[in-house]
Protein backbone atom coordinates (compact mmCIF):
# COMPACT_ATOMS: atom_id res chain seq x y z
CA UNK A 1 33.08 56.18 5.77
CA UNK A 2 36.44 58.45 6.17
CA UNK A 3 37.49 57.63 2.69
CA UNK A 4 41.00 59.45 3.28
CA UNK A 5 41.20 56.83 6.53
CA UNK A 6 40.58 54.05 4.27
CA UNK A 7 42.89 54.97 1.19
CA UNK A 8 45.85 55.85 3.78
CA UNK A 9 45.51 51.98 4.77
CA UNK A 10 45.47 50.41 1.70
CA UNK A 11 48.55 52.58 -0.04
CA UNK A 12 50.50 52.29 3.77
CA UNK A 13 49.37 48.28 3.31
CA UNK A 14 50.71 48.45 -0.23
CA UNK A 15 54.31 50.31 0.83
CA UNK A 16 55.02 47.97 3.47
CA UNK A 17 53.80 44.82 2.90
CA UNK A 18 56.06 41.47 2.55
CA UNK A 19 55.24 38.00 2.08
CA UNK A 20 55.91 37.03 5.84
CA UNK A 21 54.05 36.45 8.89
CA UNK A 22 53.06 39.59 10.25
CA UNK A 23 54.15 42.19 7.58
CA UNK A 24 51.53 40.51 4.74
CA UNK A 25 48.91 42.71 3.09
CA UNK A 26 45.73 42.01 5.19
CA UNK A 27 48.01 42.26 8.39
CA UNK A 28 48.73 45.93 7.36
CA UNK A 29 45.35 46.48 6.12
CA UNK A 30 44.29 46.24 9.22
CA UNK A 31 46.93 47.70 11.27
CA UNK A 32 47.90 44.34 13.03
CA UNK A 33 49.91 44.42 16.06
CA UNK A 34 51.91 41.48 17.27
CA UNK A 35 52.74 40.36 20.39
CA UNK A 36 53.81 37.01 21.73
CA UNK A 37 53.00 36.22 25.37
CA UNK A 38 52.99 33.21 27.47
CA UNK A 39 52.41 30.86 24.78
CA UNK A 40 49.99 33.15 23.59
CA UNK A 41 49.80 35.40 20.16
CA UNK A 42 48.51 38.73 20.99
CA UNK A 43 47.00 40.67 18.32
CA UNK A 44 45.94 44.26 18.32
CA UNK A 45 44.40 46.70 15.95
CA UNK A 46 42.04 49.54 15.83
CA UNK A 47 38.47 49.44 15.06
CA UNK A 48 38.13 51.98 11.15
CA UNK A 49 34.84 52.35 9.74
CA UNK A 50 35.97 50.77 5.98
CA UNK A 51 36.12 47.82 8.16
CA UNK A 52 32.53 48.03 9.20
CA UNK A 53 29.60 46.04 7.54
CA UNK A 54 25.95 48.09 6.65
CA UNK A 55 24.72 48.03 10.26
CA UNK A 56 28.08 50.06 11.39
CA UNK A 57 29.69 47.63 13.44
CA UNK A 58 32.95 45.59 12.76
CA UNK A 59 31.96 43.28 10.15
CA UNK A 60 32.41 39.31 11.30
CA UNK A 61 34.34 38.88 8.16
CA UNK A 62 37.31 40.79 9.36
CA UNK A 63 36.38 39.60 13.44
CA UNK A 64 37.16 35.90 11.64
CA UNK A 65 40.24 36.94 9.98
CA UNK A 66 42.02 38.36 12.43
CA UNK A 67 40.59 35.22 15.39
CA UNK A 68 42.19 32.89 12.24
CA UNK A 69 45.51 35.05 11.86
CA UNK A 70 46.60 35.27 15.98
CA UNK A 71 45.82 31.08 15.85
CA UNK A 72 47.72 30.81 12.50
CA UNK A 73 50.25 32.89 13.99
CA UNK A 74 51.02 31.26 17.00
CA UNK A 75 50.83 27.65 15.40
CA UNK A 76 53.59 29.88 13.48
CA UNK A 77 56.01 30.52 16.25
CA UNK A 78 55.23 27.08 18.23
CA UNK A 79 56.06 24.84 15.34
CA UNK A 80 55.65 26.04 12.30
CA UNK A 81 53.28 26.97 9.62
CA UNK A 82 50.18 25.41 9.22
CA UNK A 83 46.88 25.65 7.58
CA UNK A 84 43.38 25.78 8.84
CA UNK A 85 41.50 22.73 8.61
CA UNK A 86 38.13 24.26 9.75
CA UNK A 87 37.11 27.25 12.17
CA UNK A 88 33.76 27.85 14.08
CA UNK A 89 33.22 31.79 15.21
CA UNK A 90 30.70 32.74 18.02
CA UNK A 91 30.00 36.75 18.05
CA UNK A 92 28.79 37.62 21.28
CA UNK A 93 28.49 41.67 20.92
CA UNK A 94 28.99 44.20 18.44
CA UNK A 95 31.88 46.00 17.85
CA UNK A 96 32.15 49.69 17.16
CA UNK A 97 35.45 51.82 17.99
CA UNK A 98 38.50 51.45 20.02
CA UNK A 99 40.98 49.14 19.92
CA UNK A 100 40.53 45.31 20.34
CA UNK A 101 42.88 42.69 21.36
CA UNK A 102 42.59 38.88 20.21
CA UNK A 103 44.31 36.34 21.82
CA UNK A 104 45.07 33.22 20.19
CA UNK A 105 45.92 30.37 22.36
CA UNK A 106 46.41 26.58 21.77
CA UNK A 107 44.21 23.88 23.19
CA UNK A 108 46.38 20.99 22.48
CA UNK A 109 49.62 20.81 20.44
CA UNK A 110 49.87 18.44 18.16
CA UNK A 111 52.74 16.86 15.43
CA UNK A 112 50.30 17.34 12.56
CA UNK A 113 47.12 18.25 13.84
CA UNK A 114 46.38 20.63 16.43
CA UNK A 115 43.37 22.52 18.30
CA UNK A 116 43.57 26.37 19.01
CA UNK A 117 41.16 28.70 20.15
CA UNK A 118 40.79 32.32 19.74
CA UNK A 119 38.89 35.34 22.03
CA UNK A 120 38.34 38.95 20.57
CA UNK A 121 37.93 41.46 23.34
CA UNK A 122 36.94 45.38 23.46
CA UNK A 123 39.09 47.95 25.16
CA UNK A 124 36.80 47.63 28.71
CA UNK A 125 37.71 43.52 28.47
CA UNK A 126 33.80 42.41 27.31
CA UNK A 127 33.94 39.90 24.42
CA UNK A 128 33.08 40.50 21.39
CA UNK A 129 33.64 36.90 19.82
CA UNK A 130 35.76 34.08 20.27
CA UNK A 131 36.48 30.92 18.14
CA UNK A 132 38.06 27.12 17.84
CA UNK A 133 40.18 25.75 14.74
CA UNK A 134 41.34 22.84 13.99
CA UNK A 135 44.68 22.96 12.12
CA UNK A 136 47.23 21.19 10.34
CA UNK A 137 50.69 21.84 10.44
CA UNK A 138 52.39 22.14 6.87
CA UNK A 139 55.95 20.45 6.12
């Protein structure tokens, strides 16, 4: 593992993190980059080893978290925050290097409850994972 990779993210994460949607800790662990895009919520970041589990690929942990943070995100700039009620992940490939982009999307809008979906893709456009969440919107 680059050690002085990993240490640079977690002080930058420290320095610049705020309790806010997109500038929170994990979000700049992770070097999350927002977009929003046709009711879409574009997120991009680049694949670091610290973020890999013991086989060397990215671990589904962080694949999860960031498929759970463009949904929560968009839900975000739709209508507000919400929570997530449950999630089910499908990894399809491994992913080792590059940058990936996940795309969270909604399936149907709803006044409390609402369906999203989520796809994780590699930098040549083959998926790596995608997922569904149910989720309720907070008052």
């Amino acid at each position: 593992m680059d050690e002085a990779a990993a240490r640079q993210a977690f002080e930058t994460a420290l320095q610049t993190q705020r309790s806010v949607f997109e500038e929170f800790f994990l979000a700049r662990l992770l070097g999350l980059q927002f977009a929003y895009e046709n009711d879409a919520c574009i997120v991009r970041f680049a694949v670091q080893d610290f973020m890999f589990n013991p086989q060397g690929s990215l671990h589904g942990g962080v694949i999860a978290t960031v498929m759970d943070i463009s949904m929560g995100h968009l839900l975000k700039h739709l209508q507000g925050a919400g929570t997530t009620l449950e999630m089910k992940t499908q990894y399809v490939k491994a992913a080792r290097e590059g940058t990936l982009t996940c795309t969270g999307e909604v399936t149907k809008l709803g006044q409390g409850i609402s369906f999203l979906r989520s796809t994780l893709k590699d930098e040549s456009g083959e998926l790596v994972a995608f997922a569904t969440a149910t989720w309720k919107r907070l008052k």
